[in-house]
Protein backbone atom coordinates (compact mmCIF):
# COMPACT_ATOMS: atom_id res chain seq x y z
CA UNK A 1 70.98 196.93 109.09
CA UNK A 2 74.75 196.30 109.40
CA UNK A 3 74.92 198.17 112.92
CA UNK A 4 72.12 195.67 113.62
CA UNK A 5 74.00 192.69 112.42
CA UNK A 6 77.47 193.60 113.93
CA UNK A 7 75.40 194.33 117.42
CA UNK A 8 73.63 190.56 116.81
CA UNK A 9 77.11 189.20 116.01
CA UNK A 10 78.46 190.64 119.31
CA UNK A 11 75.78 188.82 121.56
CA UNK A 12 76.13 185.47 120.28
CA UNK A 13 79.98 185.83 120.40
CA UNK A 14 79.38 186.79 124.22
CA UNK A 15 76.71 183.88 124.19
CA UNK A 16 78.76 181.26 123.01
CA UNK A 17 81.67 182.39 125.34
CA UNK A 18 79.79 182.38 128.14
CA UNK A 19 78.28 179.01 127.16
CA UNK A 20 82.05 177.91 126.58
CA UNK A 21 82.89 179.23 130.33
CA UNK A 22 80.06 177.06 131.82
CA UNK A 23 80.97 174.31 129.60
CA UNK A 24 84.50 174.46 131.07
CA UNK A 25 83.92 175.13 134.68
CA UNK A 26 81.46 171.86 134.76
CA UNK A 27 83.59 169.61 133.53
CA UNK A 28 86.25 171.42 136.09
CA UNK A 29 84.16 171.11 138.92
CA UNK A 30 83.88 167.20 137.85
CA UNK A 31 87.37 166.65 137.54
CA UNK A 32 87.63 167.91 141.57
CA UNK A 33 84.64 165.49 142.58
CA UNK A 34 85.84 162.88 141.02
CA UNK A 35 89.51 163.09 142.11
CA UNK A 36 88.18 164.48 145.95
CA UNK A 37 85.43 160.82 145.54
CA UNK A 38 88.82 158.88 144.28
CA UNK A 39 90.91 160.64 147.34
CA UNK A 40 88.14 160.13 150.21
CA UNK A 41 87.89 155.80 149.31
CA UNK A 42 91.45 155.89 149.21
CA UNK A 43 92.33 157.01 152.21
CA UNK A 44 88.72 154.74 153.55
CA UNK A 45 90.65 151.75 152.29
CA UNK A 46 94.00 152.46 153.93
């Protein structure tokens, strides 16, 4: 039962970093839009 547990523990660790990862690289890939969507009517209003 404890090889079972440790091996349970292990996945969710890798779950919740991999949930973490996504997490981060969304709100990443935000941060670009927004700033390349700020950028683009920027330069439409000069």
């Amino acid at each position: 039962m404890s090889v079972f547990a440790v091996f349970l523990a292990i996945v969710a660790g890798l779950m919740a970093v991999a949930l973490i990862a996504l997490f981060v690289t969304m709100i990443v890939l935000a941060v670009k839009s927004r700033r390349t969507a700020t950028a683009a009517t920027l330069y439409r209003n000069d």
